[in-house]
PDB file of N, CA and C in Angstrom:
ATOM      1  N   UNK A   1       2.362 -11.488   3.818  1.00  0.00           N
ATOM      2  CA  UNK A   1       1.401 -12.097   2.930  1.00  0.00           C
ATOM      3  C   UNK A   1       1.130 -11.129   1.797  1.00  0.00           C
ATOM      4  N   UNK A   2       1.409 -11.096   0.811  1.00  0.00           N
ATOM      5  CA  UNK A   2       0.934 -10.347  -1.137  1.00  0.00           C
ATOM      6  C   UNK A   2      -0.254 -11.155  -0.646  1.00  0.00           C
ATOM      7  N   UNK A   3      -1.247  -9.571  -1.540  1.00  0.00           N
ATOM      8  CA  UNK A   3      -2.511 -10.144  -1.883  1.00  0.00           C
ATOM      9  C   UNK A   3      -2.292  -9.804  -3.273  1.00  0.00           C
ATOM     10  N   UNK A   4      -2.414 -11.436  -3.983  1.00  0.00           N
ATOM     11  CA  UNK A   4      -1.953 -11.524  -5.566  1.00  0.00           C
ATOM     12  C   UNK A   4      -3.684 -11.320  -6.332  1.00  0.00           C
ATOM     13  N   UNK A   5      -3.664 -10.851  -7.276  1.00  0.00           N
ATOM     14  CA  UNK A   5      -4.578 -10.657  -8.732  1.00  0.00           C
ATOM     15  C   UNK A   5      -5.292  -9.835  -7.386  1.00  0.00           C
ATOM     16  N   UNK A   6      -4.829  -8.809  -7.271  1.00  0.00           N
ATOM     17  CA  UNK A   6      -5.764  -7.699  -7.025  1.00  0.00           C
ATOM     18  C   UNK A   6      -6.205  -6.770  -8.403  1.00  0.00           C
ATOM     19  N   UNK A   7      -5.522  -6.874  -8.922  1.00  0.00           N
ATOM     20  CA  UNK A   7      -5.112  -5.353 -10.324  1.00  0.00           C
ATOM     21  C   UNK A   7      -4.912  -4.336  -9.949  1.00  0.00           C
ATOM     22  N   UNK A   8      -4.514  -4.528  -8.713  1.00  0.00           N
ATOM     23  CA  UNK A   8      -3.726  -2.598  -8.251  1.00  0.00           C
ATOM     24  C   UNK A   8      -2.561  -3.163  -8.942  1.00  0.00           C
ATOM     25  N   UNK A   9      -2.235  -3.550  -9.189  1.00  0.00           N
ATOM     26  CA  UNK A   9      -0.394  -3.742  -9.735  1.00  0.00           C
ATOM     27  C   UNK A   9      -0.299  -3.758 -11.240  1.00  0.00           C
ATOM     28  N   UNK A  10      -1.697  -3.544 -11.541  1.00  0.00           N
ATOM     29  CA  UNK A  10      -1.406  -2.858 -13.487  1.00  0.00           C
ATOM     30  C   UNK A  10      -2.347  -2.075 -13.128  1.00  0.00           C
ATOM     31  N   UNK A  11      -2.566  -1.002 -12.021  1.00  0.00           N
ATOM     32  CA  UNK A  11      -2.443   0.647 -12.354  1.00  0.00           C
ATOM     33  C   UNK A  11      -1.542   1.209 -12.381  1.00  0.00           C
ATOM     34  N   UNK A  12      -1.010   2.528 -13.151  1.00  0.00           N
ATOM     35  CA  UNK A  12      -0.409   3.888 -12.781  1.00  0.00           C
ATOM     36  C   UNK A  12      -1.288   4.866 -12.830  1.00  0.00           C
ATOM     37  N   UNK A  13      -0.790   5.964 -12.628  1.00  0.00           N
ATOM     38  CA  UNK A  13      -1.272   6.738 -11.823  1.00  0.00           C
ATOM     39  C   UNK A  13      -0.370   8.104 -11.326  1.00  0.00           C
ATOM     40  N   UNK A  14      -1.260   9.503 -11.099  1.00  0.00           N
ATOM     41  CA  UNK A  14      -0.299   9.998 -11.169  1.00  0.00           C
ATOM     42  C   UNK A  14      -0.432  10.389  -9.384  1.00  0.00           C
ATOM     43  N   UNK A  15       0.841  10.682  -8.793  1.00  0.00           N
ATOM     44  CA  UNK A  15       1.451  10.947  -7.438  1.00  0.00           C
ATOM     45  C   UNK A  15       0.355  11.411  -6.804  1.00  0.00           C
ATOM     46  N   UNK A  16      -0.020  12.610  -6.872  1.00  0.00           N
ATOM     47  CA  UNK A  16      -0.732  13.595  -6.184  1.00  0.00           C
ATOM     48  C   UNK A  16      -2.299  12.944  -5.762  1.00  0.00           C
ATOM     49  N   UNK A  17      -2.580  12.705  -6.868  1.00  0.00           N
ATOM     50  CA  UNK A  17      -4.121  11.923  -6.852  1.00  0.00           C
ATOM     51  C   UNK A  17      -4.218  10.558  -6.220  1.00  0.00           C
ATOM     52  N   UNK A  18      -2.913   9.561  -6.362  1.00  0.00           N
ATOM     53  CA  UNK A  18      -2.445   8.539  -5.353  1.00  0.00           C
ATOM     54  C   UNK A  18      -2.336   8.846  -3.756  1.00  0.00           C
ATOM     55  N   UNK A  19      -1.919   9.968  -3.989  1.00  0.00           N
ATOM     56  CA  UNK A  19      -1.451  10.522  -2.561  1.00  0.00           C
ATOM     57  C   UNK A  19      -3.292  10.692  -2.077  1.00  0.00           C
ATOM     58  N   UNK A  20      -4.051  11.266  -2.330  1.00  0.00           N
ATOM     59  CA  UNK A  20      -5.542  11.742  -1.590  1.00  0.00           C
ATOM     60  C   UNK A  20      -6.155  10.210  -1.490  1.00  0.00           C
ATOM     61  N   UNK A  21      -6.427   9.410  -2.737  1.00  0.00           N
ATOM     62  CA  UNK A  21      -6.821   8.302  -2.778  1.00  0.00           C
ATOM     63  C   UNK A  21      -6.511   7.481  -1.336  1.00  0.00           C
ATOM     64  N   UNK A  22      -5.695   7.405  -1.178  1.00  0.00           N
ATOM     65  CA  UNK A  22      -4.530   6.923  -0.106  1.00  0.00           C
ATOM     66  C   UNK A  22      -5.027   7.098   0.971  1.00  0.00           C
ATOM     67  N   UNK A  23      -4.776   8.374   1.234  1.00  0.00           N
ATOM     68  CA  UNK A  23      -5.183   9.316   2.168  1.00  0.00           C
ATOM     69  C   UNK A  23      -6.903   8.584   2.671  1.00  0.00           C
ATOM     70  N   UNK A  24      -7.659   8.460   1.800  1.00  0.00           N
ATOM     71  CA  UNK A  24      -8.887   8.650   2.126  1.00  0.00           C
ATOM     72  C   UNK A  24      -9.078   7.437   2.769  1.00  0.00           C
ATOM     73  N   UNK A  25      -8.454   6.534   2.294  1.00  0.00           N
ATOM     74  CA  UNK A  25      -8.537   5.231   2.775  1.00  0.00           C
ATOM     75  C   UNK A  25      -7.272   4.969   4.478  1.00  0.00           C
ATOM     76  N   UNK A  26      -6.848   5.972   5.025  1.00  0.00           N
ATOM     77  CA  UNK A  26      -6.340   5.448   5.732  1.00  0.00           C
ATOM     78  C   UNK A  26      -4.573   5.001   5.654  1.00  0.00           C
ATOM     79  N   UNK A  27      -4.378   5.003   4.151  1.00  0.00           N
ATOM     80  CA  UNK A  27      -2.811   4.414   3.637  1.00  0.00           C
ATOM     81  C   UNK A  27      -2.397   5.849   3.654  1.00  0.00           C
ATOM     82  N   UNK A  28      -1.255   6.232   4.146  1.00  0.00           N
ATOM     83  CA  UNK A  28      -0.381   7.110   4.627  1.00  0.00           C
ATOM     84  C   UNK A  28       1.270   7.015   3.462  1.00  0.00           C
ATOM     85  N   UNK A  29       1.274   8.008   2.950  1.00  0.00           N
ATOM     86  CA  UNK A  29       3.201   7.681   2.587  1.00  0.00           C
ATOM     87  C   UNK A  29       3.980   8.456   3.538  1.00  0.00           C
ATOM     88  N   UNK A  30       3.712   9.449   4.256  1.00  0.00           N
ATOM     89  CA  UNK A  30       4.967  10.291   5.411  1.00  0.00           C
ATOM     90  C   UNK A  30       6.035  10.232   4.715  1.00  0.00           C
ATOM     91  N   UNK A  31       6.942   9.240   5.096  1.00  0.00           N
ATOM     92  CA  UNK A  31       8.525   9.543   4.984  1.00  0.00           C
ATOM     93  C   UNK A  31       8.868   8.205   4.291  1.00  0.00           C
ATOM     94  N   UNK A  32       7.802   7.636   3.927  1.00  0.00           N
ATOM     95  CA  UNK A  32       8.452   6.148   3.034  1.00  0.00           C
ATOM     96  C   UNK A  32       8.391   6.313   1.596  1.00  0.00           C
ATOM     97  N   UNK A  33       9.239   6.832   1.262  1.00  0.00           N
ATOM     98  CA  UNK A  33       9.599   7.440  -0.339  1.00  0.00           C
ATOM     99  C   UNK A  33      11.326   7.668  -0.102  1.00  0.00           C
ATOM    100  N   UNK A  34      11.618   7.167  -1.130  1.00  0.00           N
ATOM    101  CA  UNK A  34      12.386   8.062  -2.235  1.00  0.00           C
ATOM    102  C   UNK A  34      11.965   8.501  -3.523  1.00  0.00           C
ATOM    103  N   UNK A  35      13.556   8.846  -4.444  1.00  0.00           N
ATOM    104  CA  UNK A  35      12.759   9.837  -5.628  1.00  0.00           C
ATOM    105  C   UNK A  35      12.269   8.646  -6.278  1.00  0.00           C
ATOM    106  N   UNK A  36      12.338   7.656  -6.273  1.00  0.00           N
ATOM    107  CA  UNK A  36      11.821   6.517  -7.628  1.00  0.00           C
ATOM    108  C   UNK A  36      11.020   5.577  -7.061  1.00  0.00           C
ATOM    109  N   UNK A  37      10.337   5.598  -5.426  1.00  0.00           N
ATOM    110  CA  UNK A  37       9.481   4.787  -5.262  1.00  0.00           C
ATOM    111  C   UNK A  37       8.689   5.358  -4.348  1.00  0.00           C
ATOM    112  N   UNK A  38       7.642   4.644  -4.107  1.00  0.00           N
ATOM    113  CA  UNK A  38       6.906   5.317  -2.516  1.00  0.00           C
ATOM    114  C   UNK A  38       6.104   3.840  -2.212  1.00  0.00           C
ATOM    115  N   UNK A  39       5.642   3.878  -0.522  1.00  0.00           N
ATOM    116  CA  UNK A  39       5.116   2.830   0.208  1.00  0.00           C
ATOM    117  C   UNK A  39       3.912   3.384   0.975  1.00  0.00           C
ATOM    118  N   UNK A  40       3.226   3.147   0.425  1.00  0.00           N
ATOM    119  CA  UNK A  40       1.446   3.546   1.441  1.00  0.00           C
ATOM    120  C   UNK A  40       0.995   2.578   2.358  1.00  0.00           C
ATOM    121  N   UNK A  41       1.261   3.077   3.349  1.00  0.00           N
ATOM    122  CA  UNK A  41       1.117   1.639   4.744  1.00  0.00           C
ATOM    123  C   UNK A  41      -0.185   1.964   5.568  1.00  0.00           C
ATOM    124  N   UNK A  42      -0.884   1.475   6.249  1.00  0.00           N
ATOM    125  CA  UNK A  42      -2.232   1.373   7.070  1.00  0.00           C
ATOM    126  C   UNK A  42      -1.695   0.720   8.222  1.00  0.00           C
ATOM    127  N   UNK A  43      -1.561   0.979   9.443  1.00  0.00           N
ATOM    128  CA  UNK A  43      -1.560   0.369  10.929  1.00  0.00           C
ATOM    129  C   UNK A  43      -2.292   0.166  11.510  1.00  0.00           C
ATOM    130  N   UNK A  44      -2.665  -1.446  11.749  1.00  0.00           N
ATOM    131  CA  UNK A  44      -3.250  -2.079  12.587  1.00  0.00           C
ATOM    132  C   UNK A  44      -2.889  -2.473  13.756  1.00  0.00           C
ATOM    133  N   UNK A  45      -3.815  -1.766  14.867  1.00  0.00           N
ATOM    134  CA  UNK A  45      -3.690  -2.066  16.083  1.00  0.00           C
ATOM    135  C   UNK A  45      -4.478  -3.276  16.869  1.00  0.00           C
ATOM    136  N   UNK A  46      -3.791  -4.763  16.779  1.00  0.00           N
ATOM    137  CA  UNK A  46      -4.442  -5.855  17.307  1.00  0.00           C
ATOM    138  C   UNK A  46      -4.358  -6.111  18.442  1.00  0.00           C
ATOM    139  N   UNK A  47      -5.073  -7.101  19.240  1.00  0.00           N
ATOM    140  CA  UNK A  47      -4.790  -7.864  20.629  1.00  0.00           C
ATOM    141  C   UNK A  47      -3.608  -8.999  19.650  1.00  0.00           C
ATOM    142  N   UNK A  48      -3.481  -9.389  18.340  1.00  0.00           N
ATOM    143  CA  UNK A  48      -2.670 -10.345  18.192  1.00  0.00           C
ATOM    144  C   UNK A  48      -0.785  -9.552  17.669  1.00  0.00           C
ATOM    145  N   UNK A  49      -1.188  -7.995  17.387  1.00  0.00           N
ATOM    146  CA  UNK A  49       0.087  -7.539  16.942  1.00  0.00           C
ATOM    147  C   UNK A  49      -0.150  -6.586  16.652  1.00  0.00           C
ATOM    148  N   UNK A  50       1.255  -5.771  16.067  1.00  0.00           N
ATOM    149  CA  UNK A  50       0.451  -4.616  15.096  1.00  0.00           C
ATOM    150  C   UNK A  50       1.001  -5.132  13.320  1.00  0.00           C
ATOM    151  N   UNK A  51       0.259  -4.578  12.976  1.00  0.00           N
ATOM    152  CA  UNK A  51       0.208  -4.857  11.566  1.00  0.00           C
ATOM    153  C   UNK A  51       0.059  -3.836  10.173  1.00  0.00           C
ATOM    154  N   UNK A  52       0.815  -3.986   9.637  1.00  0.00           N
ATOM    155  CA  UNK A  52       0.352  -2.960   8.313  1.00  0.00           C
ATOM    156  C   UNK A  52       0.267  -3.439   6.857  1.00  0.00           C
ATOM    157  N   UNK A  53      -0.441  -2.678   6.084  1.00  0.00           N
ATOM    158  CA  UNK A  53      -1.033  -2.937   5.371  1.00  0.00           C
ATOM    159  C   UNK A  53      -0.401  -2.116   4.005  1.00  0.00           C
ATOM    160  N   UNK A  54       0.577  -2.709   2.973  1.00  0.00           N
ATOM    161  CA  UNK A  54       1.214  -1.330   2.164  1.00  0.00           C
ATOM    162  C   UNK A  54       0.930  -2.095   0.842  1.00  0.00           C
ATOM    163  N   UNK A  55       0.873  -0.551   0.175  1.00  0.00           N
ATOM    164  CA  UNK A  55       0.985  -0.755  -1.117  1.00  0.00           C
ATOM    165  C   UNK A  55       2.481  -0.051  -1.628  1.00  0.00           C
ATOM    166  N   UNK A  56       2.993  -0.468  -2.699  1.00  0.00           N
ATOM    167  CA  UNK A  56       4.473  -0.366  -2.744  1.00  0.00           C
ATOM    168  C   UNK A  56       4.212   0.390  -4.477  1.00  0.00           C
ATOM    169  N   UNK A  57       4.876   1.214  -4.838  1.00  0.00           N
ATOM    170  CA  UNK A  57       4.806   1.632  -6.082  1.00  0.00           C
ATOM    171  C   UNK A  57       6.223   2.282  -6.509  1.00  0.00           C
ATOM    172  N   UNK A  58       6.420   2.637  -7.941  1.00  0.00           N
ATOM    173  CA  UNK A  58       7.575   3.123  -8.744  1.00  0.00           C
ATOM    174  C   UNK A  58       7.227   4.117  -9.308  1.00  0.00           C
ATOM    175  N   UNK A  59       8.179   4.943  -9.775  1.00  0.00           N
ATOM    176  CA  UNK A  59       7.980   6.168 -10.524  1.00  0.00           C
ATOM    177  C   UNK A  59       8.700   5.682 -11.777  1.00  0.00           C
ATOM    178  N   UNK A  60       7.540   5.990 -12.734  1.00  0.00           N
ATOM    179  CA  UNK A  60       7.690   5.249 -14.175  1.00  0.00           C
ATOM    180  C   UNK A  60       8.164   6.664 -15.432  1.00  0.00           C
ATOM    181  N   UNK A  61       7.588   7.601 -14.771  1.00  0.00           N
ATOM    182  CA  UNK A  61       8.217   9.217 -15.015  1.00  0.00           C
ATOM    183  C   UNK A  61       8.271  10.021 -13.906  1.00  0.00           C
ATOM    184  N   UNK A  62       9.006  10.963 -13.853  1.00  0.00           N
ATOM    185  CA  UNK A  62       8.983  12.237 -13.239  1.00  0.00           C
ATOM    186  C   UNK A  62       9.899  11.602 -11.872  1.00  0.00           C
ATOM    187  N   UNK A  63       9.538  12.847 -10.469  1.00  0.00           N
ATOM    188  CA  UNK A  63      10.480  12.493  -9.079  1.00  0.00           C
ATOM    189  C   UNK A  63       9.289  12.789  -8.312  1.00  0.00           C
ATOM    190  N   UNK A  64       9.379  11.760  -7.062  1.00  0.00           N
ATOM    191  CA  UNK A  64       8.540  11.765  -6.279  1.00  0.00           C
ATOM    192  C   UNK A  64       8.966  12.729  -5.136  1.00  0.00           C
ATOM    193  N   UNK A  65      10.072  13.495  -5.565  1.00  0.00           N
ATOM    194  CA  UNK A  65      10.392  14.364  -4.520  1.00  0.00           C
ATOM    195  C   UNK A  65       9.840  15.721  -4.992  1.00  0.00           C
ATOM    196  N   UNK A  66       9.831  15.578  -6.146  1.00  0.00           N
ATOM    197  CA  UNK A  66       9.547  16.956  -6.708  1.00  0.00           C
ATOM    198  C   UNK A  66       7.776  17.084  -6.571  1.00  0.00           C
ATOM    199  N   UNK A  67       7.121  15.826  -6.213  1.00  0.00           N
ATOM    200  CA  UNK A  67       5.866  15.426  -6.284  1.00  0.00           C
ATOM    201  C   UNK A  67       5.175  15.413  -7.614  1.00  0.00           C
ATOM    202  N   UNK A  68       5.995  15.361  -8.550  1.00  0.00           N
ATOM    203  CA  UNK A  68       5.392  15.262  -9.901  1.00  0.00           C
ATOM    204  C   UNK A  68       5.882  13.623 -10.602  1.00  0.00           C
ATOM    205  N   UNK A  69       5.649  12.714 -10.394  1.00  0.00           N
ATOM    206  CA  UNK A  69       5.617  11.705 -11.127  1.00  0.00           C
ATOM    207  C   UNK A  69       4.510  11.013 -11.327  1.00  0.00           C
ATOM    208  N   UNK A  70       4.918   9.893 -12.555  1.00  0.00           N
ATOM    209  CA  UNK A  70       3.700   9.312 -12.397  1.00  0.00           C
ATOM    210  C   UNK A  70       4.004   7.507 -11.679  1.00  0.00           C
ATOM    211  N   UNK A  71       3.379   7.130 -10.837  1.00  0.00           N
ATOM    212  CA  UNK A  71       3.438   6.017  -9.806  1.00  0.00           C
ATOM    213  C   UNK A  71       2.821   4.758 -10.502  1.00  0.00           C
ATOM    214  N   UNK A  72       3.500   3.990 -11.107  1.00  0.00           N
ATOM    215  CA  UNK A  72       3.152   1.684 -10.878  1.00  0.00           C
ATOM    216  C   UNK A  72       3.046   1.610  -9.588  1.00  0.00           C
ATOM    217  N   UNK A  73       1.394   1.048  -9.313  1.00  0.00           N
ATOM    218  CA  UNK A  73       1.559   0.668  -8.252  1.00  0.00           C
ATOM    219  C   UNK A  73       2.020  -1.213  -8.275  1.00  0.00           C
ATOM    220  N   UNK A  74       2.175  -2.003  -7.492  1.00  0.00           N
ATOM    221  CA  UNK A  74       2.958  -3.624  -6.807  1.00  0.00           C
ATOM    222  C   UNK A  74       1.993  -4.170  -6.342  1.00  0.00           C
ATOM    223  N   UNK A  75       1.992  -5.416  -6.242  1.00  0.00           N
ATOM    224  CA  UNK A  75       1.245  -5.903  -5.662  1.00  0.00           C
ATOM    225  C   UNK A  75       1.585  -5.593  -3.907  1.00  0.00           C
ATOM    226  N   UNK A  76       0.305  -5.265  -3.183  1.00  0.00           N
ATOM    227  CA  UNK A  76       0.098  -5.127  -1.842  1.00  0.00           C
ATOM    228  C   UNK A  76       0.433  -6.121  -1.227  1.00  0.00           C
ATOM    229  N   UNK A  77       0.857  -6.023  -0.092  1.00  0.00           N
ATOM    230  CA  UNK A  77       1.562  -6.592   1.388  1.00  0.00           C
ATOM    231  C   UNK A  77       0.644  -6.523   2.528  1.00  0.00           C
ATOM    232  N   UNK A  78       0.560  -7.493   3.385  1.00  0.00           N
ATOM    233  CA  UNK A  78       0.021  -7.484   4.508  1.00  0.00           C
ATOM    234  C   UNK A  78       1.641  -8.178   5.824  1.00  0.00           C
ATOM    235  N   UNK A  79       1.730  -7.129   6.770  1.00  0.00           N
ATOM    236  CA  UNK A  79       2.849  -7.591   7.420  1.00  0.00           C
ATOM    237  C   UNK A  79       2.639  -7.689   8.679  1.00  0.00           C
ATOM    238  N   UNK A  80       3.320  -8.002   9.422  1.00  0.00           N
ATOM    239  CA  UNK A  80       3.545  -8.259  11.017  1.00  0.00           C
ATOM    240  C   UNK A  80       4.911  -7.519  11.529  1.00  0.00           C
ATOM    241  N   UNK A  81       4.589  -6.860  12.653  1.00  0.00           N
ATOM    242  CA  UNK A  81       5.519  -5.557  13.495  1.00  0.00           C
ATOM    243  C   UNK A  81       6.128  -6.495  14.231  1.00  0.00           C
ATOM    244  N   UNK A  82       7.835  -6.712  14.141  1.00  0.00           N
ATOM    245  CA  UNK A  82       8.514  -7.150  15.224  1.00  0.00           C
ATOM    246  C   UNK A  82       9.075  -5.590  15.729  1.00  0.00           C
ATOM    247  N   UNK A  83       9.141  -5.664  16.959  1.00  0.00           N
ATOM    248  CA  UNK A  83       9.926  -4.652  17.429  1.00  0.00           C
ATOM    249  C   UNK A  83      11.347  -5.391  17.980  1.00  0.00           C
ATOM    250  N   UNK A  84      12.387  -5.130  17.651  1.00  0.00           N
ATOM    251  CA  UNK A  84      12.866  -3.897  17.078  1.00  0.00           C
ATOM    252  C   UNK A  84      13.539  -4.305  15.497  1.00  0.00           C
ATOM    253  N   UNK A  85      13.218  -5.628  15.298  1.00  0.00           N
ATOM    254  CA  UNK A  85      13.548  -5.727  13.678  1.00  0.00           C
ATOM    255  C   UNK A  85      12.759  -5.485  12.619  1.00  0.00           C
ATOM    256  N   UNK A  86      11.549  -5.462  12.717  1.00  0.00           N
ATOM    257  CA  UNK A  86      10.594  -4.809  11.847  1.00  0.00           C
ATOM    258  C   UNK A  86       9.540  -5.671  10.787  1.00  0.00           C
ATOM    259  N   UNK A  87       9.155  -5.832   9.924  1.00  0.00           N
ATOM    260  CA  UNK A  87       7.920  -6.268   9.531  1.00  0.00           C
ATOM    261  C   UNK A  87       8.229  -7.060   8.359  1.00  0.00           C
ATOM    262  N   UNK A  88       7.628  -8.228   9.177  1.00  0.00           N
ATOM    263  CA  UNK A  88       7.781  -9.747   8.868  1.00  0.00           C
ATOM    264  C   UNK A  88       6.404 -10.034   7.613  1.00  0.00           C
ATOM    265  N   UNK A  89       6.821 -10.389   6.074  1.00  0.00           N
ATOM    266  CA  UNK A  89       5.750 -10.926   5.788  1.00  0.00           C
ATOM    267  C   UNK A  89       5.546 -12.316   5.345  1.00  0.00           C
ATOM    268  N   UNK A  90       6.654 -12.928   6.181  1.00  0.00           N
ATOM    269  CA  UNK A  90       6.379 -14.291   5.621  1.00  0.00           C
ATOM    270  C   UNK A  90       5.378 -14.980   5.574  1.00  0.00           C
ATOM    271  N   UNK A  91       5.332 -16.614   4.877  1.00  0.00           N
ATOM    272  CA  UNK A  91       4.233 -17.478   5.041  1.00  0.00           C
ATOM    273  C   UNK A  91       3.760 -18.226   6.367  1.00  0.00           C
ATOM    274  N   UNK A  92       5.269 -17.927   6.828  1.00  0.00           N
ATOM    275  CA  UNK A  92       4.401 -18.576   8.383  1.00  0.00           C
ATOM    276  C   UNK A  92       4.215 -17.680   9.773  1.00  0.00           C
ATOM    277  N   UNK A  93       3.613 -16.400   9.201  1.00  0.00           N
ATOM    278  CA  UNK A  93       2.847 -15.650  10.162  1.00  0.00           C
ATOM    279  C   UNK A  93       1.641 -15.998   9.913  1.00  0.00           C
ATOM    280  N   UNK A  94       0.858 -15.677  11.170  1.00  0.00           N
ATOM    281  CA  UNK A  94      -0.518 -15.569  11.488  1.00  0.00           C
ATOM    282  C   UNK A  94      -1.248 -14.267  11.101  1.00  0.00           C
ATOM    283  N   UNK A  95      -2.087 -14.220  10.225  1.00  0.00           N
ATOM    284  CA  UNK A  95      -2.934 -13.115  10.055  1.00  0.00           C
ATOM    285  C   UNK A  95      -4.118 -13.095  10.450  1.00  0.00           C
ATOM    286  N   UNK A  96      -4.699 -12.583  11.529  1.00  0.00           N
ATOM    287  CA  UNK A  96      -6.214 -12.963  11.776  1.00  0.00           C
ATOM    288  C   UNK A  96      -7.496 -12.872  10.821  1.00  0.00           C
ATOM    289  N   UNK A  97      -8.387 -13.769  10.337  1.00  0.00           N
ATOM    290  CA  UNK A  97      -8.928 -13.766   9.417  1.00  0.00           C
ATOM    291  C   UNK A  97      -9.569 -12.260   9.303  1.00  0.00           C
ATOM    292  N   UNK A  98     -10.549 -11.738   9.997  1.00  0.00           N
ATOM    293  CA  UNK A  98     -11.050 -10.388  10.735  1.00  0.00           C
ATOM    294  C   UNK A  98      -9.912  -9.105   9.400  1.00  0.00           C
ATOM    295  N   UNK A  99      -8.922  -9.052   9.772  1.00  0.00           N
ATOM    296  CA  UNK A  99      -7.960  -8.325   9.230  1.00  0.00           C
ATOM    297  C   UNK A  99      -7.786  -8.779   7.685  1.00  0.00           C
ATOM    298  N   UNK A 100      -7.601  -9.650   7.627  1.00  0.00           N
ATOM    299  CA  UNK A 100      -7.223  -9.679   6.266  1.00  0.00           C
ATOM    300  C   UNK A 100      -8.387  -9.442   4.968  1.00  0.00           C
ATOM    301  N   UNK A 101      -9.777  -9.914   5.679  1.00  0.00           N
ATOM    302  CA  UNK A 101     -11.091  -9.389   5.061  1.00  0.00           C
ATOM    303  C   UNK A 101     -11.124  -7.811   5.419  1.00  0.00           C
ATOM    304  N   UNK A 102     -10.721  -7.140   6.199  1.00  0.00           N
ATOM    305  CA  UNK A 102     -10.766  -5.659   6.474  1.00  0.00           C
ATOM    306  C   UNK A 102      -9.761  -5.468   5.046  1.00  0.00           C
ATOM    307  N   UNK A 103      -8.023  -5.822   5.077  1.00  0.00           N
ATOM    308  CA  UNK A 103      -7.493  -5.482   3.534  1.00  0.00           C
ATOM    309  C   UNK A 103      -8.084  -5.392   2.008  1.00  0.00           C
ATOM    310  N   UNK A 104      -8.706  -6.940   2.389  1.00  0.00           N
ATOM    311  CA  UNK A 104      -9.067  -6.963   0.825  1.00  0.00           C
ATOM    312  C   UNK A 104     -10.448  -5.885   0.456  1.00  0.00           C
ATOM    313  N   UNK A 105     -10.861  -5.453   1.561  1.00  0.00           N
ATOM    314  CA  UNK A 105     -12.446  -4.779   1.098  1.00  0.00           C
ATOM    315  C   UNK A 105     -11.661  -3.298   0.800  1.00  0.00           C
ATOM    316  N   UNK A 106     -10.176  -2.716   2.034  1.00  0.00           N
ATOM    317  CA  UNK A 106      -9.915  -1.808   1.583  1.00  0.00           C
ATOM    318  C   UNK A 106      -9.080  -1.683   0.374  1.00  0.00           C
ATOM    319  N   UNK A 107      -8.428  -2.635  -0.183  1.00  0.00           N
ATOM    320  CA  UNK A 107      -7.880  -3.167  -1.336  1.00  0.00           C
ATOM    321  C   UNK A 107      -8.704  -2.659  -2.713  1.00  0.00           C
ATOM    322  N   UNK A 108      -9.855  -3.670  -2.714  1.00  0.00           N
ATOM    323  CA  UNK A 108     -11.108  -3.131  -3.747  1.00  0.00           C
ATOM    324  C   UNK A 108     -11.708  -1.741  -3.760  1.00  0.00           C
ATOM    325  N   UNK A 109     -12.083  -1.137  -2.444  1.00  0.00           N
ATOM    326  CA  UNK A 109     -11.968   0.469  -2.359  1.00  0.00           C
ATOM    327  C   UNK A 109     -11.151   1.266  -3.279  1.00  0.00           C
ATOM    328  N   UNK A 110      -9.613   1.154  -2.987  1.00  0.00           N
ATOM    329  CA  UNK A 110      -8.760   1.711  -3.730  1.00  0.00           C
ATOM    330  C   UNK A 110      -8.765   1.661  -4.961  1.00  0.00           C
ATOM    331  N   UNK A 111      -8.409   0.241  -5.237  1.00  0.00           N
ATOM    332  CA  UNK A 111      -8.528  -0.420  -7.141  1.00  0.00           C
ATOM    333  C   UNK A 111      -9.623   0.510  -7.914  1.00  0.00           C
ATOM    334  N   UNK A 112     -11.070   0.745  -7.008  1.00  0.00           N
ATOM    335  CA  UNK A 112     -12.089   1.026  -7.442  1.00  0.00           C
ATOM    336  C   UNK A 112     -12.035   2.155  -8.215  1.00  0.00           C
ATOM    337  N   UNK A 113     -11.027   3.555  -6.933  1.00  0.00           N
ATOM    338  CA  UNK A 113     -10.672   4.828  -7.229  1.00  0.00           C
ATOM    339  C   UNK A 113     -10.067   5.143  -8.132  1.00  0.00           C
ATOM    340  N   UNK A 114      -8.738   4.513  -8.104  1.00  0.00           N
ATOM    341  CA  UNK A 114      -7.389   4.794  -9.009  1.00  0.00           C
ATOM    342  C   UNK A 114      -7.978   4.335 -10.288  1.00  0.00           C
ATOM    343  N   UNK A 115      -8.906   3.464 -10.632  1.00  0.00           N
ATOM    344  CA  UNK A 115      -9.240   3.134 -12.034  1.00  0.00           C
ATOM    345  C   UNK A 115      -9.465   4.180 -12.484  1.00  0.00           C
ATOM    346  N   UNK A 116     -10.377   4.819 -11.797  1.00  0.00           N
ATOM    347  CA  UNK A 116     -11.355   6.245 -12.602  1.00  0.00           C
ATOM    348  C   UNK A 116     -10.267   7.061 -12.910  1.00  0.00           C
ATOM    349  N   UNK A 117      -8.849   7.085 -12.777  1.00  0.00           N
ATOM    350  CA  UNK A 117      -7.811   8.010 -13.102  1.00  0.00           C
ATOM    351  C   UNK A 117      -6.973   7.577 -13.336  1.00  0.00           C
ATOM    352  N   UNK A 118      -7.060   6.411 -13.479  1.00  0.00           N
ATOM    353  CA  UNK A 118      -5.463   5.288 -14.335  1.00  0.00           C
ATOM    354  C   UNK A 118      -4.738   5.736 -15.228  1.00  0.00           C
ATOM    355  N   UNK A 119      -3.700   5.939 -15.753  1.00  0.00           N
ATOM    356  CA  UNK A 119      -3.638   6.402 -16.691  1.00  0.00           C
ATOM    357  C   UNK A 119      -3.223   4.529 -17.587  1.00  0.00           C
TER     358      UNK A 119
END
């Protein structure tokens, strides 16, 4: 499921300060990068699944390996964990309502942050 007209997806932004923002909220990048993109995911642990929660972004300058770029963030994803094929976001999954009001509040959190440093 995209959660569409958020306006995280006309911020940039630069890496490092994405990276704490992130951080504070719970969205993690670890090892989901290369040099020209990165994925900030949140794991939800349900009685209905597990689930995560990513924001997907590009490097519009610089390398995200070098940790100096600057990051577009995408419109955000809400997904569903198959094991062992992996995370389903189609339209005909179930998202429990509970969860998806938990995204969008942490959604607006973020938007809130990254503005104050948008470039």
């Amino acid at each position: 499921m995209k959660f569409e007209n958020t306006e995280i997806e006309k911020l940039k932004a630069d890496l490092n300060r994405l990276d704490e923002v992130m951080l504070d909220h719970g969205l993690v990048r670890e090892g989901q990068w290369d040099y020209e993109r990165v994925t900030y995911d949140r794991k939800f642990e349900l009685k209905e699944g597990v689930f995560y929660l990513r924001i997907f972004g590009f490097a519009t300058e610089g390398d995200v390996g070098a940790n100096n770029a600057t990051i577009q963030l995408m419109t955000p994803a809400l997904g569903k964990h198959y094991y062992p094929h992996g995370v389903e976001y189609g339209e005909d999954e179930h998202f429990p309502t509970s969860l998806v009001n938990s995204c969008k509040k942490i959604l607006d959190q973020v938007k809130a942050e990254v503005s104050k440093f948008a470039l």
